[in-house]
Protein backbone atom coordinates (compact mmCIF):
# COMPACT_ATOMS: atom_id res chain seq x y z
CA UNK A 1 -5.96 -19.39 6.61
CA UNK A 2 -4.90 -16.95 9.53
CA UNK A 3 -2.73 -19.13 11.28
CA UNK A 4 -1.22 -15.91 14.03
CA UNK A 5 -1.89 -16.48 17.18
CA UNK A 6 -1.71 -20.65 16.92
CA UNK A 7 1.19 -23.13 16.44
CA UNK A 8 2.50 -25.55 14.05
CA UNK A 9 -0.56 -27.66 14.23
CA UNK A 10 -3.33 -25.05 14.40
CA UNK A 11 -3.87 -25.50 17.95
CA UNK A 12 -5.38 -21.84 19.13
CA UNK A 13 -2.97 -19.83 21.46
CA UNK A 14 -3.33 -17.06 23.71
CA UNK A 15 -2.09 -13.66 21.64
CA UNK A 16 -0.84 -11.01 24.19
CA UNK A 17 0.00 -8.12 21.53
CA UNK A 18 -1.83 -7.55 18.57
CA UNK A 19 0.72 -5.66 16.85
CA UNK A 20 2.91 -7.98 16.65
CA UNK A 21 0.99 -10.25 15.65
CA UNK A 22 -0.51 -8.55 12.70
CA UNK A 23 3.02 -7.97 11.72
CA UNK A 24 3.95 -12.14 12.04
CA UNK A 25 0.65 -12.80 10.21
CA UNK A 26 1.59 -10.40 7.30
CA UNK A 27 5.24 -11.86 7.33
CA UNK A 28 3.92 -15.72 7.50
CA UNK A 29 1.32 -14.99 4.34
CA UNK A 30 4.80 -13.23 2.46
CA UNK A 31 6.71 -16.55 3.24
CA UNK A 32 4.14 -18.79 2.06
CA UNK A 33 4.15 -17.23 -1.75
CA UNK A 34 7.30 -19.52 -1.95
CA UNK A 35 6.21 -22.66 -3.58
CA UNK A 36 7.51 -26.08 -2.10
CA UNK A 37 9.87 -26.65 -5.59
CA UNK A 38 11.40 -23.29 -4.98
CA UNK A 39 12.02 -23.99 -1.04
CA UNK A 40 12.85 -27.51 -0.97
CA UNK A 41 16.36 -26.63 -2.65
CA UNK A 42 17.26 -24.03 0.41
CA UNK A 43 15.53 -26.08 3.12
CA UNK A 44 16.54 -25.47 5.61
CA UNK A 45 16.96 -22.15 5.85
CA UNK A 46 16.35 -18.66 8.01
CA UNK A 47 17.01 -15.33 8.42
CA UNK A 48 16.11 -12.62 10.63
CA UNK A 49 16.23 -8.52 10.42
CA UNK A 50 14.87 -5.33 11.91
CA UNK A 51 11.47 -3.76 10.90
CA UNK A 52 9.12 -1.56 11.91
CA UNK A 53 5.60 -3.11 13.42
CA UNK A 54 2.29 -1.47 11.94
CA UNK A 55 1.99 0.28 15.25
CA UNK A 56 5.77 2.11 14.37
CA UNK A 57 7.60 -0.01 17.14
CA UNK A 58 11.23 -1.15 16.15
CA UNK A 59 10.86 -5.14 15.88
CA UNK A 60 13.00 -7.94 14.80
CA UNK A 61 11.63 -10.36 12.63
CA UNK A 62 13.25 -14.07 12.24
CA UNK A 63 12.16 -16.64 9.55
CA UNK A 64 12.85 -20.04 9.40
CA UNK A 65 11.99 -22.69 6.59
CA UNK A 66 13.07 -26.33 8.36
CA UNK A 67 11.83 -29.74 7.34
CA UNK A 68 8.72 -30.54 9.62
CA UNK A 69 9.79 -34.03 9.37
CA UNK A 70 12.40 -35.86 7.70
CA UNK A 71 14.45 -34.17 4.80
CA UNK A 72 12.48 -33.93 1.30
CA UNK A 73 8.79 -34.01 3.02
CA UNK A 74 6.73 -31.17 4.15
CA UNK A 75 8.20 -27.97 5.22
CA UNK A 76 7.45 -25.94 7.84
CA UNK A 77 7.67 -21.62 8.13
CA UNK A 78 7.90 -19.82 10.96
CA UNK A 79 7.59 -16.30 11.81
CA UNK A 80 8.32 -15.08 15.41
CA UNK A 81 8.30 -11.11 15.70
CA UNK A 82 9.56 -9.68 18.94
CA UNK A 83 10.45 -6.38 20.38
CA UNK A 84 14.33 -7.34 20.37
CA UNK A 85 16.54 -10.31 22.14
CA UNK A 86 16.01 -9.96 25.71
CA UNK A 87 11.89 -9.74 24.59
CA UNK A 88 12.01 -12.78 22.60
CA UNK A 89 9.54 -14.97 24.69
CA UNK A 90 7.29 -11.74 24.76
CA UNK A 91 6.90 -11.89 21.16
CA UNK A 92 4.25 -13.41 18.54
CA UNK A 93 4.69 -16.31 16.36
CA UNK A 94 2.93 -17.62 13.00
CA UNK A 95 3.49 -20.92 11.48
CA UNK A 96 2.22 -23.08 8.35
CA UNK A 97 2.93 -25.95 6.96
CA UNK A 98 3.85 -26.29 3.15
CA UNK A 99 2.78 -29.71 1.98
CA UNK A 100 5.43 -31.84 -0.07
CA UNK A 101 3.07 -31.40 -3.19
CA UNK A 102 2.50 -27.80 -2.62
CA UNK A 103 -0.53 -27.42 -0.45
CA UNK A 104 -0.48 -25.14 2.53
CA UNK A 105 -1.84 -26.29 5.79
């Protein structure tokens, strides 16, 4: 499911650079070959570091796994790739949900 471009809930978004979010896409489908068993014991949990975008820009990339709801349900990853911290807002984002018994939404 190519969930770049749209939020938590699948609701369709406006994307205003590609390359980025090709790069959040590629980083969200990474993220979810985590299995909920594995995440559940880290939850929640992020990190963020530089990379370089497909186009060869210097990006940062942050990734958070945080309980969509209360503690031991469904988890939700996000992906935001941006051009550094004072383009955050410019930047894309990717989410999914990983379902309690292992299904991604």
């Amino acid at each position: 499911m190519s969930t770049a471009g749209r939020d938590e809930i699948g609701a369709k978004r406006q994307v205003s650079d590609p390359d980025l979010a090709e790069m959040a896409e590629d980083e969200l489908t990474r993220a979810l070959t985590l299995k909920w068993s594995e995440l559940s014991a880290i939850t929640p949990w992020g990190d963020s570091y530089e990379g370089v975008s497909p186009a060869g820009r210097q990006v940062m990339v942050d990734r958070s796994y945080i309980w969509r709801g209360a503690a031991g349900g469904d988890i939700l990853v996000e992906v935001a790739v941006y051009g550094g911290p004072s383009r955050y807002d410019a930047g894309e984002r990717a989410s999914a949900v990983i379902a309690r018994g292992g299904n991604k939404q």
